[in-house]
Protein backbone atom coordinates (compact mmCIF):
# COMPACT_ATOMS: atom_id res chain seq x y z
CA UNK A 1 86.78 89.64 91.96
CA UNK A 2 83.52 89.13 90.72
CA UNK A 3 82.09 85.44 90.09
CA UNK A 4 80.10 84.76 86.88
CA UNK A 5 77.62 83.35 89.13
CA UNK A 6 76.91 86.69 91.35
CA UNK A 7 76.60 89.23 88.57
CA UNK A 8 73.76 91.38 89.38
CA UNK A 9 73.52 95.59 89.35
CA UNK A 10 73.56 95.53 93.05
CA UNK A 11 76.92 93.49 93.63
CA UNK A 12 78.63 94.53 90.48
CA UNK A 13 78.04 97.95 91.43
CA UNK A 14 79.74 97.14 95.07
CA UNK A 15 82.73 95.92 93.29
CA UNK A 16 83.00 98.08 89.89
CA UNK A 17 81.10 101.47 90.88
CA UNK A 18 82.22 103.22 87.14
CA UNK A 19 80.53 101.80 84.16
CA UNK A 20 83.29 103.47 82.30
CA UNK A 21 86.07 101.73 84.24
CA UNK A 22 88.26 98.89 82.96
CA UNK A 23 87.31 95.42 83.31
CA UNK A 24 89.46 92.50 82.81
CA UNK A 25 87.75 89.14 82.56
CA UNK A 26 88.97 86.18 82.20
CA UNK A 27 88.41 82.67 83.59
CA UNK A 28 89.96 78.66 82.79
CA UNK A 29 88.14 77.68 79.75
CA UNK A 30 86.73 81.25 78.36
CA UNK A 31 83.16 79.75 78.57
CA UNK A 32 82.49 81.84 81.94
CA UNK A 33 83.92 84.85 81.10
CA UNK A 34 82.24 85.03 78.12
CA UNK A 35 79.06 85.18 79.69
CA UNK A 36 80.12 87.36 82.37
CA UNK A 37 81.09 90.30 79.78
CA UNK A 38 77.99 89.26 78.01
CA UNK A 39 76.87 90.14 81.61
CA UNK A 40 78.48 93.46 82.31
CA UNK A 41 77.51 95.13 78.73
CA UNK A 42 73.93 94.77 79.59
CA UNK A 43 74.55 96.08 82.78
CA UNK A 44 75.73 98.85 80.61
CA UNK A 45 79.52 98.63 81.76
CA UNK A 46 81.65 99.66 78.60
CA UNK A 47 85.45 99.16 79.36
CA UNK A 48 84.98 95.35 79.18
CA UNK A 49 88.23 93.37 78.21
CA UNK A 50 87.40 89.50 77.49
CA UNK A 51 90.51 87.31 78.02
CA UNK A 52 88.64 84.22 77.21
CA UNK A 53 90.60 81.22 78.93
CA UNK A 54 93.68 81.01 80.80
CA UNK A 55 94.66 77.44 79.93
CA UNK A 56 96.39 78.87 76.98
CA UNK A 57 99.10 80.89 78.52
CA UNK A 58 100.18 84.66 77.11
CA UNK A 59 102.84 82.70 74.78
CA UNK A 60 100.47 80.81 72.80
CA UNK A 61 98.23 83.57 72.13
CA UNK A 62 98.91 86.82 70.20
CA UNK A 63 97.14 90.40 71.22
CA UNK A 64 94.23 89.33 68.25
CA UNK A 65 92.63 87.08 70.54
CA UNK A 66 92.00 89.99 73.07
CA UNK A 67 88.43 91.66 72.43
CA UNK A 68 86.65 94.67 73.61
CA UNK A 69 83.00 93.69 74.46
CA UNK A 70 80.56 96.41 73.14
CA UNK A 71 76.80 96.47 73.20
């Protein structure tokens, strides 16, 4: 786990050493994870997977709403 808040090369590259490996973010809202793929691609991570918010569970929302971040 990586908080929004602590997104930096140093601890990022503690927790996801790859920039090619696959990153799942998600958070409540979508407003934090948002940023923190925002984050990550300028970091220069590439397998970033934005959930947006959880409050809307997997039934409510089809596969569309899933996005690959890209630079």
């Amino acid at each position: 786990m990586l908080p929004v808040g602590s997104i930096d090369e140093d601890t990022t590259a503690a927790v996801i050493p790859e920039k090619d490996d696959t990153v799942l973010v998600y958070c409540r809202s979508g407003n934090r994870s948002r940023t923190a793929s925002e984050a990550l691609v300028d970091l220069g991570y590439t397998g970033i997977y934005e959930f947006g918010g959880i409050t809307l569970g997997p039934t409510t929302r089809s596969r569309e709403c899933f996005k690959t971040i890209s630079p």
